[in-house]
PDB file of N, CA and C in Angstrom:
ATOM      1  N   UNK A   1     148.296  57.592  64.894  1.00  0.00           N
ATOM      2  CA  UNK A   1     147.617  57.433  63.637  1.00  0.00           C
ATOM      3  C   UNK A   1     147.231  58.790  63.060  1.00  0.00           C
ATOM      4  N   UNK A   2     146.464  58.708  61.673  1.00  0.00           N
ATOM      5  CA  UNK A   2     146.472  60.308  61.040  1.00  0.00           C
ATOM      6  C   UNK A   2     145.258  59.979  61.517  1.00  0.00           C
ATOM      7  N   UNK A   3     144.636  61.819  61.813  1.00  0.00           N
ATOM      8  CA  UNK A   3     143.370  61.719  62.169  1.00  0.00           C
ATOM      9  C   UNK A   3     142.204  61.971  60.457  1.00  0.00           C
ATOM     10  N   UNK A   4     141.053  61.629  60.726  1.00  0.00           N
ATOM     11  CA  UNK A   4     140.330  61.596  59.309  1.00  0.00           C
ATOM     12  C   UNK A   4     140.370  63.067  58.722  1.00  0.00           C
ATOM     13  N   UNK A   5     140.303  63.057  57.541  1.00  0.00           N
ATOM     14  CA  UNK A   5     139.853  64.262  57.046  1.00  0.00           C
ATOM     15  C   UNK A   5     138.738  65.483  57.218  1.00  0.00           C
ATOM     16  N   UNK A   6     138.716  66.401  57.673  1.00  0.00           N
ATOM     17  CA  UNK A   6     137.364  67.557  57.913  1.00  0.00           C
ATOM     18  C   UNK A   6     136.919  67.506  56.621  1.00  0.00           C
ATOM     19  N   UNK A   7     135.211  67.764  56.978  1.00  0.00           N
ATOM     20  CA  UNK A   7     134.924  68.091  55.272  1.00  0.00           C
ATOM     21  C   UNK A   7     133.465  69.398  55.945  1.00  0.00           C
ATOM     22  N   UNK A   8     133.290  70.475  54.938  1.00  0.00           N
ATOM     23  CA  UNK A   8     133.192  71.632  55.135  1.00  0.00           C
ATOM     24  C   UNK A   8     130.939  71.535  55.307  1.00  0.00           C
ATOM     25  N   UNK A   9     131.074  72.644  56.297  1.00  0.00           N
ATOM     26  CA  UNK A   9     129.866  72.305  56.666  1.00  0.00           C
ATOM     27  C   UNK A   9     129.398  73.618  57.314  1.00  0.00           C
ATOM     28  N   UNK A  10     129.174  74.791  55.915  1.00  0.00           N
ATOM     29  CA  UNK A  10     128.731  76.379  56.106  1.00  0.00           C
ATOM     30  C   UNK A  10     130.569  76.595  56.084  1.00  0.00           C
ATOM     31  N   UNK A  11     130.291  77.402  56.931  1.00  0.00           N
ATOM     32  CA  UNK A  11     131.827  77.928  57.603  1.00  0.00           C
ATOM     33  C   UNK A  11     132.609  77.149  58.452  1.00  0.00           C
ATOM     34  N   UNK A  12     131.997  76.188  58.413  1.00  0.00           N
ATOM     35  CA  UNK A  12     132.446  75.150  59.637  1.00  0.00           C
ATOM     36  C   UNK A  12     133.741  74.234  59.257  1.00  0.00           C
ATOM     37  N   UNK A  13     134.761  73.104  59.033  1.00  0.00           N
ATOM     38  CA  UNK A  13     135.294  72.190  58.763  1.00  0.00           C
ATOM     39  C   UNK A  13     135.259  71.412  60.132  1.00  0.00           C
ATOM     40  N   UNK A  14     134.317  70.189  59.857  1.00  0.00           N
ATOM     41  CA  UNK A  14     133.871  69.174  60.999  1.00  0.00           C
ATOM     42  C   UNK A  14     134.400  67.887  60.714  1.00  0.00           C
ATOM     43  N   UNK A  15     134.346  67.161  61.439  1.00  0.00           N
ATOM     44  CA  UNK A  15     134.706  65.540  61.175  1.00  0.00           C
ATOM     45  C   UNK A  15     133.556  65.004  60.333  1.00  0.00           C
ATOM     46  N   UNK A  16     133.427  63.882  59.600  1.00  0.00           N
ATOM     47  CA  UNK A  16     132.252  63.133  59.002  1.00  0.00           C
ATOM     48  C   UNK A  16     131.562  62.425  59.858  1.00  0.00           C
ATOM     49  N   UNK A  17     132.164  62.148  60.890  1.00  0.00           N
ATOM     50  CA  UNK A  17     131.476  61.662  62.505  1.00  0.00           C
ATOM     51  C   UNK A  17     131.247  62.955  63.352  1.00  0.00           C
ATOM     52  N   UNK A  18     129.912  62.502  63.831  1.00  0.00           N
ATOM     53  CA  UNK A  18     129.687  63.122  65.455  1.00  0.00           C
ATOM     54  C   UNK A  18     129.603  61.826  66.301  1.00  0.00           C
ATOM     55  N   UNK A  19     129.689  63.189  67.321  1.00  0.00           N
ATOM     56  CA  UNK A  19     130.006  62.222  68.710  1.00  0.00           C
ATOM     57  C   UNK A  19     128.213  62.369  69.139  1.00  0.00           C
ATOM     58  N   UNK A  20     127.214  61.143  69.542  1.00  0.00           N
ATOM     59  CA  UNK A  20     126.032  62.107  69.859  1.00  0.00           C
ATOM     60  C   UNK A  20     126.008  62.047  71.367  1.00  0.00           C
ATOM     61  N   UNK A  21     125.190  62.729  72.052  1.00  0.00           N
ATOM     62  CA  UNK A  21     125.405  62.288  73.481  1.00  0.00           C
ATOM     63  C   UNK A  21     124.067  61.782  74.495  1.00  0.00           C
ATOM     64  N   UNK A  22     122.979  61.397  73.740  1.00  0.00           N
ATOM     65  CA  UNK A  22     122.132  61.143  74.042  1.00  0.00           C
ATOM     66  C   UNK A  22     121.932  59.825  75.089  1.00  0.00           C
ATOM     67  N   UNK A  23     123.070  58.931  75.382  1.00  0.00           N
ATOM     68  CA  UNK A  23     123.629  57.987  75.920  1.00  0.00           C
ATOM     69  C   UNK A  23     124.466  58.050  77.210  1.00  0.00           C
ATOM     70  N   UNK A  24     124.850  59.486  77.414  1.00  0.00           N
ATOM     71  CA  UNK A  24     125.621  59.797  78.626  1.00  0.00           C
ATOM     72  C   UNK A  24     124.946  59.915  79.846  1.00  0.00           C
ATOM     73  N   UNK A  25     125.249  59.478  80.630  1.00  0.00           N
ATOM     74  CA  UNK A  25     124.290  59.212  82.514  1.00  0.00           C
ATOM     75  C   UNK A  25     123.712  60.866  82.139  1.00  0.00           C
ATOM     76  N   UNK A  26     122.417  60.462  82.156  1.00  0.00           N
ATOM     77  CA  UNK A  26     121.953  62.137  82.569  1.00  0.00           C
ATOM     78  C   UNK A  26     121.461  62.159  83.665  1.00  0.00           C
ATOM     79  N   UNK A  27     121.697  61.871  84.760  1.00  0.00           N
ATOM     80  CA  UNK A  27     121.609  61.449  85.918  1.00  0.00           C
ATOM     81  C   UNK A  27     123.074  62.350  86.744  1.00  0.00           C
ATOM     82  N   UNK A  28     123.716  62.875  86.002  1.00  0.00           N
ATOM     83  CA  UNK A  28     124.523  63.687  86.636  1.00  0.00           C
ATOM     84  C   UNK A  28     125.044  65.076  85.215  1.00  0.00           C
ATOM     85  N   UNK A  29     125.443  65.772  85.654  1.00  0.00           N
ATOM     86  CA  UNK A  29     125.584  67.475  85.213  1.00  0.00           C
ATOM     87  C   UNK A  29     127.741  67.421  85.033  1.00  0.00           C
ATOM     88  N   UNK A  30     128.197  67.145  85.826  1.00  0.00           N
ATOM     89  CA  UNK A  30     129.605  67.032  85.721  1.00  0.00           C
ATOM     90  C   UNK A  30     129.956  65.685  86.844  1.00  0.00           C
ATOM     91  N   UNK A  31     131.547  65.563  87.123  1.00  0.00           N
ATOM     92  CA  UNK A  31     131.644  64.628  87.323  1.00  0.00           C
ATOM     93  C   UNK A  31     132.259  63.009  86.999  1.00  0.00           C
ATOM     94  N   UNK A  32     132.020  63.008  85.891  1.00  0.00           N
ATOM     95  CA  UNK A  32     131.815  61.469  85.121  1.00  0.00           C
ATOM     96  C   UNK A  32     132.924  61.037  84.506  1.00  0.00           C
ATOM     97  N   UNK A  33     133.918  60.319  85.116  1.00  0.00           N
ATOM     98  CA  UNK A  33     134.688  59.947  84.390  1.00  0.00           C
ATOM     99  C   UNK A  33     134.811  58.881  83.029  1.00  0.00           C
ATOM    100  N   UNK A  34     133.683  58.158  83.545  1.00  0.00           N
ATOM    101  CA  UNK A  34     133.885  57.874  81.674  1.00  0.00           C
ATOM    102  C   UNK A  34     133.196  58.408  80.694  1.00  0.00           C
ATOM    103  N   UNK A  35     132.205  59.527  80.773  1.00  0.00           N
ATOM    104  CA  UNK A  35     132.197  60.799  79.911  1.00  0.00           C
ATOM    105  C   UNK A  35     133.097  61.311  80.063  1.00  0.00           C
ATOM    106  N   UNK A  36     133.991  61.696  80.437  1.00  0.00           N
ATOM    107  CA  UNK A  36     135.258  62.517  80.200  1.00  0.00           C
ATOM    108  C   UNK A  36     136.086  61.119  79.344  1.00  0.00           C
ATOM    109  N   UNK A  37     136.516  59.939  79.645  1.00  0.00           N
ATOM    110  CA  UNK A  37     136.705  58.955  78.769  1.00  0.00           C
ATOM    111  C   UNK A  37     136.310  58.570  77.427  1.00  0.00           C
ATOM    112  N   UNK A  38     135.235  59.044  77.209  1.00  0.00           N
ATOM    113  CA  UNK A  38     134.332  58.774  75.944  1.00  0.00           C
ATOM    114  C   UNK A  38     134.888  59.399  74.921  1.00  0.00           C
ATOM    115  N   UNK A  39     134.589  61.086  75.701  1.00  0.00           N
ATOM    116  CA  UNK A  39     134.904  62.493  75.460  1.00  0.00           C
ATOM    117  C   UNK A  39     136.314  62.537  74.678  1.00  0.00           C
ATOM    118  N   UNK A  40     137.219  62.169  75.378  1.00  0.00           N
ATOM    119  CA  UNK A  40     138.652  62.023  75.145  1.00  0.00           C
ATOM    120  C   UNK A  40     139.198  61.129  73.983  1.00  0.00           C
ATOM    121  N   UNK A  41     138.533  59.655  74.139  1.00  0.00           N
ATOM    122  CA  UNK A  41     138.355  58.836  72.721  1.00  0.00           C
ATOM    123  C   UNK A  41     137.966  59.263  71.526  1.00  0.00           C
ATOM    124  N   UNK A  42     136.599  59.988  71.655  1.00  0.00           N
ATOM    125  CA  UNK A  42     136.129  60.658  70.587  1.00  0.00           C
ATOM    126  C   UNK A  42     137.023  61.267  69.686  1.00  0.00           C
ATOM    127  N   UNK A  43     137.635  62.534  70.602  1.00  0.00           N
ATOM    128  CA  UNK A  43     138.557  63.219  69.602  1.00  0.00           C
ATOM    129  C   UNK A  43     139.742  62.354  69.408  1.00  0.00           C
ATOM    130  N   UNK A  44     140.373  62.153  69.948  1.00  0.00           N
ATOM    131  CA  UNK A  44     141.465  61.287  69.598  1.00  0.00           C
ATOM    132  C   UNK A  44     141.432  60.412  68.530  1.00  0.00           C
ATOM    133  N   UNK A  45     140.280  59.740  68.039  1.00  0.00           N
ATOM    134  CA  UNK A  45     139.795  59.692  66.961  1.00  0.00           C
ATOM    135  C   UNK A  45     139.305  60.442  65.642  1.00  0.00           C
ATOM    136  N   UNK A  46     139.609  61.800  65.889  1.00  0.00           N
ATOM    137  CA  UNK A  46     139.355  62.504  65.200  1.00  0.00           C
ATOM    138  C   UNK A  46     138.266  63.447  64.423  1.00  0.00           C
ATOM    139  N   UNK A  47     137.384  63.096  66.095  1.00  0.00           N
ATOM    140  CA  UNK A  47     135.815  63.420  66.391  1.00  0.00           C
ATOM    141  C   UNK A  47     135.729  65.240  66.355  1.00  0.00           C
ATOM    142  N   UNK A  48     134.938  66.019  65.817  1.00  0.00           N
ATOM    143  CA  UNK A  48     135.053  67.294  66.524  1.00  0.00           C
ATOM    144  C   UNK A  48     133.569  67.647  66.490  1.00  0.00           C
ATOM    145  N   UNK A  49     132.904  67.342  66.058  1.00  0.00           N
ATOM    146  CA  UNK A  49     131.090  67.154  66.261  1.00  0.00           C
ATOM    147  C   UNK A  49     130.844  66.980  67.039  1.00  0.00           C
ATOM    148  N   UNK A  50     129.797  67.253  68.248  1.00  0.00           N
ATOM    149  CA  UNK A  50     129.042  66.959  69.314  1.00  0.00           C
ATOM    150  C   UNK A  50     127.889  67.096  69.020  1.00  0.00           C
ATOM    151  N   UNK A  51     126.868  66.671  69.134  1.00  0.00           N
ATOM    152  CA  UNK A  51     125.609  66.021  68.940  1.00  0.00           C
ATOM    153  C   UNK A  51     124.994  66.238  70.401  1.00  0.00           C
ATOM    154  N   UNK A  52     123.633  67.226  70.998  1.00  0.00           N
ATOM    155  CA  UNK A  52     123.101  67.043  72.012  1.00  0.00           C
ATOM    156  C   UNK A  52     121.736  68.307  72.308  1.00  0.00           C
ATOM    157  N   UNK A  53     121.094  67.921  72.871  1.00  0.00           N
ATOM    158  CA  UNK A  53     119.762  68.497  72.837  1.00  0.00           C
ATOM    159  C   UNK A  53     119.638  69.033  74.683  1.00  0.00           C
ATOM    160  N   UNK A  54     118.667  70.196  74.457  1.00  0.00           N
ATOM    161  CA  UNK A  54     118.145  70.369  76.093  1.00  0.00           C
ATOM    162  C   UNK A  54     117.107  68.976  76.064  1.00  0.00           C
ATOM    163  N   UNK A  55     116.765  68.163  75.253  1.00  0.00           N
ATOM    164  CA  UNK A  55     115.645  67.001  75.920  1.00  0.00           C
ATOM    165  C   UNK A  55     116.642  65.887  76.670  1.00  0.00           C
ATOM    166  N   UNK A  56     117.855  65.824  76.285  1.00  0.00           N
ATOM    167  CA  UNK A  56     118.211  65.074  76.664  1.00  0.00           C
ATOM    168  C   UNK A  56     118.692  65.082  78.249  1.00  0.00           C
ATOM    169  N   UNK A  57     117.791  64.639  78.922  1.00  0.00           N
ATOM    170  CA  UNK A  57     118.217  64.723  80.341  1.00  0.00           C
ATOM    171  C   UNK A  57     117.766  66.069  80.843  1.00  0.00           C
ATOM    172  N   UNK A  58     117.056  66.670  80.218  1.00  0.00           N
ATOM    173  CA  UNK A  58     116.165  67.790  80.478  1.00  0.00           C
ATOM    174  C   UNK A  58     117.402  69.184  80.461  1.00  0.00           C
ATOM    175  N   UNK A  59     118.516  68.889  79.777  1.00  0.00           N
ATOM    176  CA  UNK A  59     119.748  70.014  79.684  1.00  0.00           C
ATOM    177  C   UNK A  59     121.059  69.485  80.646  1.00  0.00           C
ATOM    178  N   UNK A  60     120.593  68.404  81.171  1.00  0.00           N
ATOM    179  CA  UNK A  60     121.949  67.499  82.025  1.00  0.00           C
ATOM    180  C   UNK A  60     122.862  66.760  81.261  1.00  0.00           C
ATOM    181  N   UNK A  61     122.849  66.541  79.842  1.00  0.00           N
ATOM    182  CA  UNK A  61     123.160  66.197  78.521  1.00  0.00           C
ATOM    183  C   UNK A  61     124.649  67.529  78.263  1.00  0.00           C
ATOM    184  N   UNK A  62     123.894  68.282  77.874  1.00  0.00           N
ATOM    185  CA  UNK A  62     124.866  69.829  77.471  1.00  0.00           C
ATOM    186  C   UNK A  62     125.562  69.999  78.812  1.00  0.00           C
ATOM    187  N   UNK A  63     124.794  70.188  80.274  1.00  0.00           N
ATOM    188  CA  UNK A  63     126.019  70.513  80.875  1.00  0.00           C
ATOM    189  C   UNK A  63     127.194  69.394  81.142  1.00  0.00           C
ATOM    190  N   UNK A  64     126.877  68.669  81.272  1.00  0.00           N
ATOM    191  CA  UNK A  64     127.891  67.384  80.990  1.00  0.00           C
ATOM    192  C   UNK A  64     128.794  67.299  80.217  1.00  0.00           C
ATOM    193  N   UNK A  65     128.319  67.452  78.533  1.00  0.00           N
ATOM    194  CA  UNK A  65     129.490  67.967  77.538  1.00  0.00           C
ATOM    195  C   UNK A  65     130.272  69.109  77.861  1.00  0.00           C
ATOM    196  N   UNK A  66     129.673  69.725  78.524  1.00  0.00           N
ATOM    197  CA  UNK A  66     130.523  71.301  78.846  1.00  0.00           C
ATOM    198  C   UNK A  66     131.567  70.679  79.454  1.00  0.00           C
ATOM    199  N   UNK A  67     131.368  70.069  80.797  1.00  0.00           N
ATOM    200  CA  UNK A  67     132.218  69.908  82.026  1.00  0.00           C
ATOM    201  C   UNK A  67     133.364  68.727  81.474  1.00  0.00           C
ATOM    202  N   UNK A  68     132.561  68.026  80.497  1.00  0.00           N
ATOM    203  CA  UNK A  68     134.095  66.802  79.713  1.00  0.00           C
ATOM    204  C   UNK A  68     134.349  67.660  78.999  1.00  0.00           C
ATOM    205  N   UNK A  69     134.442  68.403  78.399  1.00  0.00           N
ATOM    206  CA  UNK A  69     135.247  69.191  77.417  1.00  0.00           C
ATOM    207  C   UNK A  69     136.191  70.300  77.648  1.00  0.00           C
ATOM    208  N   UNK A  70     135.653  70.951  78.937  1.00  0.00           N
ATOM    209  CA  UNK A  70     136.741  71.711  79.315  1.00  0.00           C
ATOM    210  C   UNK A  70     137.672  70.926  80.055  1.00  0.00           C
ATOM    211  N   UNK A  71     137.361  69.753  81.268  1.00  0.00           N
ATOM    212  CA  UNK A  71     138.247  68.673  82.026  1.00  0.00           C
ATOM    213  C   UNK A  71     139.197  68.178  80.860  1.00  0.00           C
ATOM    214  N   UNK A  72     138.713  67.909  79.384  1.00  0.00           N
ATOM    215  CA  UNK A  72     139.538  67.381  78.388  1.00  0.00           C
ATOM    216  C   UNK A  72     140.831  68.464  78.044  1.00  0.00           C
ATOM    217  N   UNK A  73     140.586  69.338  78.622  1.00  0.00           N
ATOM    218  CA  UNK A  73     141.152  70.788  77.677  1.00  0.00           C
ATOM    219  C   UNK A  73     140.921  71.142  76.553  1.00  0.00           C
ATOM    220  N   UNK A  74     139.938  71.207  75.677  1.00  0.00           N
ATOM    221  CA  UNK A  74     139.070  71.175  74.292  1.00  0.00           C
ATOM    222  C   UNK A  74     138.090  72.801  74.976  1.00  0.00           C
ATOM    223  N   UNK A  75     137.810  73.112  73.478  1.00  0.00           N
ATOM    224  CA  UNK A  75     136.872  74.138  73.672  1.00  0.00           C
ATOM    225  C   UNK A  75     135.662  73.836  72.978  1.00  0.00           C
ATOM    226  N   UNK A  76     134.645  74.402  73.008  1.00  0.00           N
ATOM    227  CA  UNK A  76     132.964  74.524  72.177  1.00  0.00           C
ATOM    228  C   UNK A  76     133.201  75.901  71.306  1.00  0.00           C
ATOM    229  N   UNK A  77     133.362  75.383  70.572  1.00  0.00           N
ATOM    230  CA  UNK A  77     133.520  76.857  69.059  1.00  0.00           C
ATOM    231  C   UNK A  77     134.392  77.061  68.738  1.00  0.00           C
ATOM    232  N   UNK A  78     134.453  77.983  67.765  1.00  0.00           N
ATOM    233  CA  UNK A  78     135.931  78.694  67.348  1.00  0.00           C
ATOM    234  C   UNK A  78     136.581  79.855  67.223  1.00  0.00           C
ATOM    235  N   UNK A  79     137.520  80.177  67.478  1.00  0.00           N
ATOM    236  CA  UNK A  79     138.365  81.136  67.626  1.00  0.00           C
ATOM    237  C   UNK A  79     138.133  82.368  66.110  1.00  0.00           C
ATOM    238  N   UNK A  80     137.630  83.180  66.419  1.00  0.00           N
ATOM    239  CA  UNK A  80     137.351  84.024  65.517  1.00  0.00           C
ATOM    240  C   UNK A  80     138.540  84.268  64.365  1.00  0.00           C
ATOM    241  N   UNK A  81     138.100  83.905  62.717  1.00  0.00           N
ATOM    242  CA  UNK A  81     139.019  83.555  61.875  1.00  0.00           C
ATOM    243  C   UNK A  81     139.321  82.338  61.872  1.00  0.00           C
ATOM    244  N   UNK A  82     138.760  81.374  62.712  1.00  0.00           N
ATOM    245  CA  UNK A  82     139.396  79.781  62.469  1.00  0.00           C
ATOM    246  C   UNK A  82     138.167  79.352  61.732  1.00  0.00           C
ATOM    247  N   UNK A  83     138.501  77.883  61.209  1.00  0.00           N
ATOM    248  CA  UNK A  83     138.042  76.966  60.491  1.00  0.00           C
ATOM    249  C   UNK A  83     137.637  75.853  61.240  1.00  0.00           C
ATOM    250  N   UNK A  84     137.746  76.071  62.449  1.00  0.00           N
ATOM    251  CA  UNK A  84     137.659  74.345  63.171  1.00  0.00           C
ATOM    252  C   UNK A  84     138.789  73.459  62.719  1.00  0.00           C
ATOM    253  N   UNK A  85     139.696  73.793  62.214  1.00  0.00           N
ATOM    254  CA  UNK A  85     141.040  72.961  62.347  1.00  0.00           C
ATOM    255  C   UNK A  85     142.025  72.597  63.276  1.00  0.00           C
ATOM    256  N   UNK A  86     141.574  73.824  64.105  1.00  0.00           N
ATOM    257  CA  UNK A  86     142.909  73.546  65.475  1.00  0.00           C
ATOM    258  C   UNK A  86     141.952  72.714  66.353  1.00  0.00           C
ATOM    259  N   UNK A  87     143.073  71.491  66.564  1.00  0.00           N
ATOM    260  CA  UNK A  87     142.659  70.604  67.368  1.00  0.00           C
ATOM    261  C   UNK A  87     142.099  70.530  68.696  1.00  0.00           C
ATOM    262  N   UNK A  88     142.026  71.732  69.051  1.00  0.00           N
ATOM    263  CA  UNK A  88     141.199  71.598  70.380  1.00  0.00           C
ATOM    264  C   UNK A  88     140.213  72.817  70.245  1.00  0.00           C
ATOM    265  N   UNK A  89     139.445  72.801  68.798  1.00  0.00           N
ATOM    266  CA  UNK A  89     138.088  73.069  68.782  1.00  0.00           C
ATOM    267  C   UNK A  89     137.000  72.454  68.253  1.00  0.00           C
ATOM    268  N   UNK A  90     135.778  72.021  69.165  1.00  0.00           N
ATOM    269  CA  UNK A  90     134.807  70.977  68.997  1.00  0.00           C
ATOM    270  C   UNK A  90     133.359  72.178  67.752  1.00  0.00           C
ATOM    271  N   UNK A  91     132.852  71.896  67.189  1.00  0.00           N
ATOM    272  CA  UNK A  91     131.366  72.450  66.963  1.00  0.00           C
ATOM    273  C   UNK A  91     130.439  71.167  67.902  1.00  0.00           C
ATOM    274  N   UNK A  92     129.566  72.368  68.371  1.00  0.00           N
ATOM    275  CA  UNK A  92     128.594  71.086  68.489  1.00  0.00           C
ATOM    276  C   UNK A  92     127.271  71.535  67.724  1.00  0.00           C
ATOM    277  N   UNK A  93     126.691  70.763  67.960  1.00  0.00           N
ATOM    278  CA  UNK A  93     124.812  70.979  67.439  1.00  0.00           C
ATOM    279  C   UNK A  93     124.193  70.673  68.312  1.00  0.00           C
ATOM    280  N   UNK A  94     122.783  71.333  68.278  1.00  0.00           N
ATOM    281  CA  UNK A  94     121.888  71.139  69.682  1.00  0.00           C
ATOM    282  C   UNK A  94     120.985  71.826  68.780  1.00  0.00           C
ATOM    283  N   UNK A  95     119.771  71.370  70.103  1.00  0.00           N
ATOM    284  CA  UNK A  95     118.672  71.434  69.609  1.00  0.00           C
ATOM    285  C   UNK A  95     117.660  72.213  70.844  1.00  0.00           C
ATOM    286  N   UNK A  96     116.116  72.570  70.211  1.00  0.00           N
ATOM    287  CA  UNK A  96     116.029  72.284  71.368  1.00  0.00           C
ATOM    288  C   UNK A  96     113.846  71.925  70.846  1.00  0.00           C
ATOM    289  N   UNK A  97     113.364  71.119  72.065  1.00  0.00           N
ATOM    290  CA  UNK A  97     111.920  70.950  72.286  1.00  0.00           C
ATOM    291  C   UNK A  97     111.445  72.029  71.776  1.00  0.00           C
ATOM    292  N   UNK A  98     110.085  71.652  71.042  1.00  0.00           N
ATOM    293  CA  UNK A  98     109.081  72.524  70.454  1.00  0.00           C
ATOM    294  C   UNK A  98     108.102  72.831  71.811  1.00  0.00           C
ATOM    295  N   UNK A  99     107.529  74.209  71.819  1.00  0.00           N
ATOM    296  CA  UNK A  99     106.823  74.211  72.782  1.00  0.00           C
ATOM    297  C   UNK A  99     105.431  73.598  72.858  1.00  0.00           C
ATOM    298  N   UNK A 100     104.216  72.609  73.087  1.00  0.00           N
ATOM    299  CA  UNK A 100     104.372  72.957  74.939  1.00  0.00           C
ATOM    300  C   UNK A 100     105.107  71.931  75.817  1.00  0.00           C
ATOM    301  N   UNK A 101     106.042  71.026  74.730  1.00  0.00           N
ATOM    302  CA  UNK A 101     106.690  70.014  75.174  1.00  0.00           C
ATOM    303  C   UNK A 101     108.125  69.961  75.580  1.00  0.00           C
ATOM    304  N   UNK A 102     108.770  71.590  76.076  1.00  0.00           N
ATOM    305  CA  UNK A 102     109.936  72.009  76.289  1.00  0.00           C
ATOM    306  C   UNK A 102     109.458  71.950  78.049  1.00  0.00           C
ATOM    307  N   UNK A 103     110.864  71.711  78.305  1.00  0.00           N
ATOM    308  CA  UNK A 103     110.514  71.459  80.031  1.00  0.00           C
ATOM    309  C   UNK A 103     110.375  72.704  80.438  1.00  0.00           C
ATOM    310  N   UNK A 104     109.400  73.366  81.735  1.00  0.00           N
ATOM    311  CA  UNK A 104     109.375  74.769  81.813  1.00  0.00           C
ATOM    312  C   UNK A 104     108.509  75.186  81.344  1.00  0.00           C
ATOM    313  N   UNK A 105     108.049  74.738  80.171  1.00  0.00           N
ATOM    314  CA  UNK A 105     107.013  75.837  79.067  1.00  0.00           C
ATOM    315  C   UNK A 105     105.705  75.949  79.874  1.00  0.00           C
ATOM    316  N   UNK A 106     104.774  77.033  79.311  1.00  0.00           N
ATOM    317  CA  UNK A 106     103.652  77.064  80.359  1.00  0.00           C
ATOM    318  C   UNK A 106     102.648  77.200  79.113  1.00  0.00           C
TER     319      UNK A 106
END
């Protein structure tokens, strides 16, 4: 199938979907095959947004996306001079806790 159209976001060209990940076992860091399943659907759909916070899972969230995304063969960013058009580059967004409610904070 054709994948959807990018539409422009700063310097960015992203999908009109993100993927968010607030839903993935944060109960594990890598590993997960159906986060790597999810992961894989996503884009194949024509996903290149990632959506994820250090709250989520206290940063077991992000490393998780890391570990499906490289297992996918996909990268996090872009190739200096790209647009986010080549298909195996994701943007993501993240966030993170205000302090004194960031895990760690003192």
């Amino acid at each position: 199938g054709t994948k959807p159209k990018l539409i422009e976001l700063g310097t960015l060209k992203v999908s009109k979907m993100g993927f968010g990940t607030l839903n993935l076992p944060l109960d594990k860091t890598q590993g997960d095959d159906n986060t790597l399943q999810v992961v894989q659907a996503a884009h194949e759909a024509g996903v290149n947004l990632i959506d994820t916070a250090e709250a989520y899972g206290f940063g077991a969230s992000e490393k998780l996306t890391r570990w499906a995304v490289e297992k996918a063969g996909l990268k996090i960013g872009q190739t200096s001079g790209s647009t986010m058009e080549n298909d195996k580059e994701l943007a993501v967004a993240t966030k993170f806790a205000p302090v004194p409610w960031r895990p760690g904070a003192e």
